[in-house]
N, C-alpha and C. Protein backbone atom coordinates (compact mmCIF):
# COMPACT_ATOMS: atom_id res chain seq x y z
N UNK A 1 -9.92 -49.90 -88.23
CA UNK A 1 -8.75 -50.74 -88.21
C UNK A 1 -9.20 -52.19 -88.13
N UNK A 2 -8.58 -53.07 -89.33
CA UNK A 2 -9.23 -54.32 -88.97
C UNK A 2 -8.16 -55.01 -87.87
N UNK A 3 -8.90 -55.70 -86.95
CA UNK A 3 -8.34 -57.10 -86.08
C UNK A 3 -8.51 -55.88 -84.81
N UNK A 4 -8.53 -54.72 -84.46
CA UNK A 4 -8.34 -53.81 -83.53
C UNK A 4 -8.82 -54.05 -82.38
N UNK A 5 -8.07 -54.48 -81.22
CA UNK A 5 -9.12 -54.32 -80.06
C UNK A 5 -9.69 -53.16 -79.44
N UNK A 6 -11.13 -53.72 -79.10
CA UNK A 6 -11.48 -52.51 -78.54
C UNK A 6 -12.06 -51.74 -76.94
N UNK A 7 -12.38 -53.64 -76.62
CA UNK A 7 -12.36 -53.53 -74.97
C UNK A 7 -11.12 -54.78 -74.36
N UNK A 8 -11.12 -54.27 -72.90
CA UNK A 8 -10.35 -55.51 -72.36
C UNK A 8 -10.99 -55.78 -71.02
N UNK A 9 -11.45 -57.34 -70.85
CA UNK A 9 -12.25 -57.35 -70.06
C UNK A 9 -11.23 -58.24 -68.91
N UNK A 10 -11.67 -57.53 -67.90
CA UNK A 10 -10.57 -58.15 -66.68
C UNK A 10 -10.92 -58.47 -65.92
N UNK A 11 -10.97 -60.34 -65.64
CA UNK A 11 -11.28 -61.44 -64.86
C UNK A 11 -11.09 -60.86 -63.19
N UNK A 12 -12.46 -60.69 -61.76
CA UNK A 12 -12.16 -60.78 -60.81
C UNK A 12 -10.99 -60.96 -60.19
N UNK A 13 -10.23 -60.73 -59.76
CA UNK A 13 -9.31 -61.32 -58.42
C UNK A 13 -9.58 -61.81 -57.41
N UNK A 14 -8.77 -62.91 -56.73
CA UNK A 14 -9.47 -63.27 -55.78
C UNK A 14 -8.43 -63.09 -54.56
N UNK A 15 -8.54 -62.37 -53.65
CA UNK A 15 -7.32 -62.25 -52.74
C UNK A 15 -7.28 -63.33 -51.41
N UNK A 16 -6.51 -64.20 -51.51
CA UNK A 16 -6.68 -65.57 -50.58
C UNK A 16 -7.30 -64.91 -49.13
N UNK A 17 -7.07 -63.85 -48.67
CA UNK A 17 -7.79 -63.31 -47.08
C UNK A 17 -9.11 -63.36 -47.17
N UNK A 18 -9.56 -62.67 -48.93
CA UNK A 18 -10.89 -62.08 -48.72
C UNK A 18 -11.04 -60.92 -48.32
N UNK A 19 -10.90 -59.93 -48.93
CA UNK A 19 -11.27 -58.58 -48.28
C UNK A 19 -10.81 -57.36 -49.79
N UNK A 20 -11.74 -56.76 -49.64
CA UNK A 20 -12.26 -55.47 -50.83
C UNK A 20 -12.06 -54.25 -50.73
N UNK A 21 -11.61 -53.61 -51.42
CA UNK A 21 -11.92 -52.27 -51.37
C UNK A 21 -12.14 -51.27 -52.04
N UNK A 22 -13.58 -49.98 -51.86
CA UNK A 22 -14.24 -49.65 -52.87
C UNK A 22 -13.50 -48.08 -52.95
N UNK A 23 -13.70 -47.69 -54.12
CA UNK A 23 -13.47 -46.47 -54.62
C UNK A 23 -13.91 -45.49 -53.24
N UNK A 24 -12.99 -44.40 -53.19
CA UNK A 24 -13.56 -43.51 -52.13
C UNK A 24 -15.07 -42.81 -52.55
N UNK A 25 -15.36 -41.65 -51.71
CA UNK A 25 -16.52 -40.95 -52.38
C UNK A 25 -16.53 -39.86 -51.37
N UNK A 26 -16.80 -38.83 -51.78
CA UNK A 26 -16.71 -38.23 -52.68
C UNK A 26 -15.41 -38.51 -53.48
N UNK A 27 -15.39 -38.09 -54.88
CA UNK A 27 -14.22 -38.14 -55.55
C UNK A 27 -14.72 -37.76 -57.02
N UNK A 28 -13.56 -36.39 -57.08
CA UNK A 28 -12.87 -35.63 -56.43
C UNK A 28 -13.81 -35.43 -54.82
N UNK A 29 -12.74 -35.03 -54.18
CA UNK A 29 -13.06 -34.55 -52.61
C UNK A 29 -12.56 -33.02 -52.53
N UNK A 30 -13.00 -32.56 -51.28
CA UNK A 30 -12.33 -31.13 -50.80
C UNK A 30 -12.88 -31.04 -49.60
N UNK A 31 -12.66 -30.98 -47.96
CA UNK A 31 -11.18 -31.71 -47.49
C UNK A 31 -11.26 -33.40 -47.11
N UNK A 32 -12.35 -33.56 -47.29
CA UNK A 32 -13.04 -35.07 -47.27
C UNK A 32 -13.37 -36.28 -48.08
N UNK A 33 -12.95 -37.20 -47.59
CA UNK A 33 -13.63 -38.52 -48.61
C UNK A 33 -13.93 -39.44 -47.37
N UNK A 34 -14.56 -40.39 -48.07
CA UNK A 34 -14.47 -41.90 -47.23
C UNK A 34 -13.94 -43.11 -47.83
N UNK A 35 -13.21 -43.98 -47.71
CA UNK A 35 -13.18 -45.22 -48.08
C UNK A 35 -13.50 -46.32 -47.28
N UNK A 36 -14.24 -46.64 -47.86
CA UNK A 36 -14.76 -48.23 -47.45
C UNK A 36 -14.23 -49.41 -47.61
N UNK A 37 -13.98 -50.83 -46.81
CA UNK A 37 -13.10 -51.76 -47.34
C UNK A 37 -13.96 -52.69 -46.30
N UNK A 38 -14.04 -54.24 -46.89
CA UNK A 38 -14.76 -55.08 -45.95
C UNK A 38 -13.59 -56.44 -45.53
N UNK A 39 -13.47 -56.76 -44.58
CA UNK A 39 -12.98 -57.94 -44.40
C UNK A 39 -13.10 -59.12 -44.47
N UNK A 40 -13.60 -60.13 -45.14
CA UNK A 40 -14.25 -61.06 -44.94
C UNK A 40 -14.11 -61.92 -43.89
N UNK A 41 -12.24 -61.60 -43.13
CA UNK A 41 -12.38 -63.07 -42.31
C UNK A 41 -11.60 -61.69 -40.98
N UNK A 42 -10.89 -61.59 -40.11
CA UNK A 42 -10.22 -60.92 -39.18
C UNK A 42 -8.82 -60.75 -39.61
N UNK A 43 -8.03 -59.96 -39.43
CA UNK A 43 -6.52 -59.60 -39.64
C UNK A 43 -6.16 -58.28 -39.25
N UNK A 44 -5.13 -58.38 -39.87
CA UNK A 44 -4.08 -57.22 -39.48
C UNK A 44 -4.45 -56.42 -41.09
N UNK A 45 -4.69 -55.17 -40.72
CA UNK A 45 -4.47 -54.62 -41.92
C UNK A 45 -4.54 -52.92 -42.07
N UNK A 46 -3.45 -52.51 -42.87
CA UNK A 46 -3.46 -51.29 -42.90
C UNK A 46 -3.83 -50.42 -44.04
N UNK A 47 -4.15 -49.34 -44.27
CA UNK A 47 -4.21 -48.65 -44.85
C UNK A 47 -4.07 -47.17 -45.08
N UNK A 48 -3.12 -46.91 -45.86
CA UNK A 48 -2.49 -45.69 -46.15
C UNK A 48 -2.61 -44.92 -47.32
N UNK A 49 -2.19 -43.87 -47.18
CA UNK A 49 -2.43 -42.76 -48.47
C UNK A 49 -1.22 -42.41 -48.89
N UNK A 50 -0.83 -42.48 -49.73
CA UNK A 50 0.42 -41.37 -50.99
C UNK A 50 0.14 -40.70 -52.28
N UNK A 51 1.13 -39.96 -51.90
CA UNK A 51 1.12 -38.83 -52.97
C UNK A 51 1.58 -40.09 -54.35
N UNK A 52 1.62 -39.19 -55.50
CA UNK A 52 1.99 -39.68 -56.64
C UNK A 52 3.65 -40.00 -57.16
N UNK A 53 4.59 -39.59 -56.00
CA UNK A 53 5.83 -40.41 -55.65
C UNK A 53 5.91 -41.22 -54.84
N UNK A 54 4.61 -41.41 -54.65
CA UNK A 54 5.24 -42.86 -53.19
C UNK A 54 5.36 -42.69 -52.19
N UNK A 55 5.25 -41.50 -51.71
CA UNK A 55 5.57 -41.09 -50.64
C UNK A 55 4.15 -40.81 -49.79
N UNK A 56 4.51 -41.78 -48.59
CA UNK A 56 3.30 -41.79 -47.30
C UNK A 56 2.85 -40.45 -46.97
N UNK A 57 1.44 -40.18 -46.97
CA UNK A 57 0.94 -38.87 -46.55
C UNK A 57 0.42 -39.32 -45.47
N UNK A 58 -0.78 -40.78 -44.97
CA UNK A 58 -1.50 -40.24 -43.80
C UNK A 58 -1.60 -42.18 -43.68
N UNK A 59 -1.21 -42.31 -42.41
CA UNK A 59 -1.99 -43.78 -42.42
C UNK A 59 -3.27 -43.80 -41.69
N UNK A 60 -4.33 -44.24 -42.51
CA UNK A 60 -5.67 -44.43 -41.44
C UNK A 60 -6.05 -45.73 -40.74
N UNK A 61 -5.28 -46.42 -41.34
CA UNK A 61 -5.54 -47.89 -40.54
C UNK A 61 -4.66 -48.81 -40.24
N UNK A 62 -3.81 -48.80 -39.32
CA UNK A 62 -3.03 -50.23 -38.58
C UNK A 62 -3.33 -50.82 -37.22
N UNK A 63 -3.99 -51.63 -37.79
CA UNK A 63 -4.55 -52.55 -36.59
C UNK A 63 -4.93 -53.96 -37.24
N UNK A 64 -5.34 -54.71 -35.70
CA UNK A 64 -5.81 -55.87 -36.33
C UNK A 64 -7.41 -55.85 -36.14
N UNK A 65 -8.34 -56.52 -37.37
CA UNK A 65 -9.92 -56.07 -37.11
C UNK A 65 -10.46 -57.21 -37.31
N UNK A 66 -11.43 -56.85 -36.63
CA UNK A 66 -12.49 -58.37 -36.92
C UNK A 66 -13.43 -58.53 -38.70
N UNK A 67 -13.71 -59.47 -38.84
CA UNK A 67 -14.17 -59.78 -39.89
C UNK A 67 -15.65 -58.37 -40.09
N UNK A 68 -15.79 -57.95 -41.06
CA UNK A 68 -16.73 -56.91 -41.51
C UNK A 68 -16.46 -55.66 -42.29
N UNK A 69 -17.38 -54.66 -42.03
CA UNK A 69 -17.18 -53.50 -43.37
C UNK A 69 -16.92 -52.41 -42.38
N UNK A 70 -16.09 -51.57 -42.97
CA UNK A 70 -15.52 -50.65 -42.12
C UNK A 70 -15.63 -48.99 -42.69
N UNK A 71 -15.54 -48.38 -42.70
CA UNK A 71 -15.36 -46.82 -43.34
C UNK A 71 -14.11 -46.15 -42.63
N UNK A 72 -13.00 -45.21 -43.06
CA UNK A 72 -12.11 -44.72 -43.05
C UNK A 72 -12.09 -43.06 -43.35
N UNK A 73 -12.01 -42.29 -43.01
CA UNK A 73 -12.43 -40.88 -43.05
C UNK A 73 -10.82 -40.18 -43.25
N UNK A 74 -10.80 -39.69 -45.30
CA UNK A 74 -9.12 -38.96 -45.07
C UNK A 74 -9.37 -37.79 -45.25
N UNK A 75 -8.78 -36.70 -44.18
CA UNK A 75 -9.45 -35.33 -44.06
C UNK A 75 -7.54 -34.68 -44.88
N UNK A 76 -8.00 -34.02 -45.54
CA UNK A 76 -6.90 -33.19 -46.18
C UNK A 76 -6.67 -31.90 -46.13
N UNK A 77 -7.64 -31.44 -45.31
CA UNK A 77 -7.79 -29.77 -44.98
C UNK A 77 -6.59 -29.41 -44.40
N UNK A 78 -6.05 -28.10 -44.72
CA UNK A 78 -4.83 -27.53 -45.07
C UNK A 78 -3.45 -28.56 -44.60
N UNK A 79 -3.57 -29.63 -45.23
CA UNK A 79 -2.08 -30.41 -45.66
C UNK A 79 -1.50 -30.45 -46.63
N UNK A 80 -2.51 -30.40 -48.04
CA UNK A 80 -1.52 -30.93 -48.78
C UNK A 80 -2.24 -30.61 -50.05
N UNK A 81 -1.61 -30.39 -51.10
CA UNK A 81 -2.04 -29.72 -52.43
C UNK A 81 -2.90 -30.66 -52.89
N UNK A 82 -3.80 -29.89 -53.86
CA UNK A 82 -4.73 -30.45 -54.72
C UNK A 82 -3.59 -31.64 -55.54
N UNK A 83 -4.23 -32.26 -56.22
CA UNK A 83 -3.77 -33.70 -56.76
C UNK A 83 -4.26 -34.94 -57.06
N UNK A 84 -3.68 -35.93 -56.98
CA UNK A 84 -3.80 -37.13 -57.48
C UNK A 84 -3.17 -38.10 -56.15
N UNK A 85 -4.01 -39.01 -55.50
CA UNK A 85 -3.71 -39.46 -53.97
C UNK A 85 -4.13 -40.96 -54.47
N UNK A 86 -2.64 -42.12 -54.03
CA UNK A 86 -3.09 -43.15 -54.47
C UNK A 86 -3.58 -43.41 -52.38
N UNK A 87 -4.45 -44.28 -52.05
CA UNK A 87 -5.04 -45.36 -51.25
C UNK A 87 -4.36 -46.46 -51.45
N UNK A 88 -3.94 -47.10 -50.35
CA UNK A 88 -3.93 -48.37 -50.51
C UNK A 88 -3.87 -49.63 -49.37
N UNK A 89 -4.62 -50.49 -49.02
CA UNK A 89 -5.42 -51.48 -48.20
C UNK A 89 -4.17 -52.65 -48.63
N UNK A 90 -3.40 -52.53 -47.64
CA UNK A 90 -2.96 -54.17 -47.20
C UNK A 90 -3.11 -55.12 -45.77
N UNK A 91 -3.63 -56.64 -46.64
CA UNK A 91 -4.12 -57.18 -45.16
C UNK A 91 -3.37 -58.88 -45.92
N UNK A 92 -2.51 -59.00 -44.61
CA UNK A 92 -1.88 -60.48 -45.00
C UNK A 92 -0.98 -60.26 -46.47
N UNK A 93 -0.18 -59.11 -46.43
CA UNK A 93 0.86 -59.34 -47.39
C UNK A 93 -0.05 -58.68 -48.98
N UNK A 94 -1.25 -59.08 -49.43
CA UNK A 94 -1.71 -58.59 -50.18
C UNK A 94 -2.52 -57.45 -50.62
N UNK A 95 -2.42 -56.70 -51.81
CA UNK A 95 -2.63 -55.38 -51.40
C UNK A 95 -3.19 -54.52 -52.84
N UNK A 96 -4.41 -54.04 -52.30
CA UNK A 96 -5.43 -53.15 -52.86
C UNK A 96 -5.63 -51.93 -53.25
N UNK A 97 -5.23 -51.19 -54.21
CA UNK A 97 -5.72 -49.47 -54.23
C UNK A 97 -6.38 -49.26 -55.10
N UNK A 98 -6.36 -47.92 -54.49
CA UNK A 98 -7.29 -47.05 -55.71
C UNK A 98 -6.63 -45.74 -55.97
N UNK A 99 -7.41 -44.96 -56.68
CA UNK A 99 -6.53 -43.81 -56.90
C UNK A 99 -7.87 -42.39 -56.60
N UNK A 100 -7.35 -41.12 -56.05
CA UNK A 100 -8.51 -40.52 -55.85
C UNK A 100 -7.78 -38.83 -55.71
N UNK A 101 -8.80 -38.23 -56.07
CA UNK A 101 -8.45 -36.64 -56.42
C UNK A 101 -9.20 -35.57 -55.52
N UNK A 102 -8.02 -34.48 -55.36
CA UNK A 102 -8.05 -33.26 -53.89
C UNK A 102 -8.24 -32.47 -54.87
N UNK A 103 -9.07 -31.90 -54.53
CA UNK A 103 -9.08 -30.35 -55.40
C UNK A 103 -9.42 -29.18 -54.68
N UNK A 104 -8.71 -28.64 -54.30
CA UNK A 104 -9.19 -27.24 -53.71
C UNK A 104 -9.21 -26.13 -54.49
């Protein structure tokens, strides 16, 4: 196809707090993953899991933390069906996910 694109390359973000967060791992998981997320400066910040309607399955993090890298442990053993589980890290209003898969 002429003129066709074929990649799309997508400029960093920069989230005014400062703070990241990486793909879980294992992934797929079975009943375990970890996610990792670093803070750059201190805040309030939470992080939660949903299903693929939106709907809250597990919160692993509301608190306020000091600046650094943290790990988060989401255990899924007999809760909740194999699937598609979005993550998602908000700190100061702005907000981070990922997406990650249960398979039993």
């Amino acid at each position: 196809m002429r003129g066709a694109r074929t990649s799309i390359q997508r400029d960093p973000v920069e989230i005014p707090n400062g703070f990241t967060l990486s793909q879980n791992y294992p992934n797929p998981f079975n009943p375990q993953t970890k996610i990792e997320f670093e803070m750059k400066d201190g805040g309030f910040a939470k992080l939660k899991v949903y299903d693929v309607l939106g709907r809250e399955v597990a919160t692993l993090v509301d608190e306020h933390l000091a600046a650094g890298k943290y790990t988060a442990t989401f255990n899924a053993a007999n809760t909740l069906a194999s699937g598609t589980y979005v993550y998602q890290l908000e700190v100061a209003g702005h907000r981070l996910s990922g997406k990650m898969m249960l398979v039993k």
